[in-house]
Protein backbone atom coordinates (compact mmCIF):
# COMPACT_ATOMS: atom_id res chain seq x y z
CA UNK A 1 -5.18 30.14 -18.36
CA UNK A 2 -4.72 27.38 -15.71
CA UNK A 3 -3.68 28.38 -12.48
CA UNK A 4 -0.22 26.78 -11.60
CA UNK A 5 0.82 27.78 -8.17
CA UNK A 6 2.70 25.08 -7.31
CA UNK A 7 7.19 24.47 -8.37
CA UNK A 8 9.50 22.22 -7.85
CA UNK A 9 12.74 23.70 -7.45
CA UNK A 10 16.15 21.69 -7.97
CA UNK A 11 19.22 23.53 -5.32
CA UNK A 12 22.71 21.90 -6.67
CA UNK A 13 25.57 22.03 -4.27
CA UNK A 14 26.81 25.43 -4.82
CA UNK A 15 23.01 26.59 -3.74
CA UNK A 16 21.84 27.50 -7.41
CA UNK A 17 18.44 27.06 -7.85
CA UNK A 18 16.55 25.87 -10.92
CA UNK A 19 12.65 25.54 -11.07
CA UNK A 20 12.09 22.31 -13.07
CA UNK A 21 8.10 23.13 -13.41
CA UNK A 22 5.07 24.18 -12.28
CA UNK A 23 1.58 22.41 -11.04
CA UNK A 24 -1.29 22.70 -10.37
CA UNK A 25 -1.65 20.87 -6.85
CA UNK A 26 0.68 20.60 -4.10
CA UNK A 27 0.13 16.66 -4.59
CA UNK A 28 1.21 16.14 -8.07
CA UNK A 29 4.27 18.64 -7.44
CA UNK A 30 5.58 16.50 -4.33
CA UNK A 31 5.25 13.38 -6.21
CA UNK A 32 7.58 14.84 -9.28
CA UNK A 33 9.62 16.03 -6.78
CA UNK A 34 9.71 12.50 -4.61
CA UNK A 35 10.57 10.76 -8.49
CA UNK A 36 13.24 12.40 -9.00
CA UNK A 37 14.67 12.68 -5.61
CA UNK A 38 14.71 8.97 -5.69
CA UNK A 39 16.88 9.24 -9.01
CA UNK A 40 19.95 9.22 -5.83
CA UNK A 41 21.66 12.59 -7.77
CA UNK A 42 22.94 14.74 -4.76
CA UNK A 43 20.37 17.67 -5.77
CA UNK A 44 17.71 18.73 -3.23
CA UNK A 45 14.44 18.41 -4.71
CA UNK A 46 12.09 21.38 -3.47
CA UNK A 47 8.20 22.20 -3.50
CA UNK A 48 7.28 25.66 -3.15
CA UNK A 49 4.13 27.58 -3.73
CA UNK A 50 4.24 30.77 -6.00
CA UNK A 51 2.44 33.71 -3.65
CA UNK A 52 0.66 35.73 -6.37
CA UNK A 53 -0.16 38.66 -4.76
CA UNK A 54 3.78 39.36 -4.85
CA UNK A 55 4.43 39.51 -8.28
């Protein structure tokens, strides 16, 4: 299994929050993230890292 630490999380206005997917670098998460950012919806586009030694 590949490790995918990495999510971009969508927060609407009400402060839901949605995770949209999961990567493998924090690179390639921020650029999803910056693409659909620049779509100009009024979501906030977040990157997170997923701390395993929570779960």
């Amino acid at each position: 299994m590949t490790d995918l630490p990495w999510v971009v999380v969508r927060q609407d206005d009400n402060g839901n929050r949605y995770r949209v997917g999961r990567y493998e670098t924090r690179e390639e998460a921020e650029r999803v993230s910056e693409t659909l950012d620049a779509r100009g919806h009024k979501q906030l586009y977040l990157v997170e890292r997923i701390d395993r030694q929570a779960s």
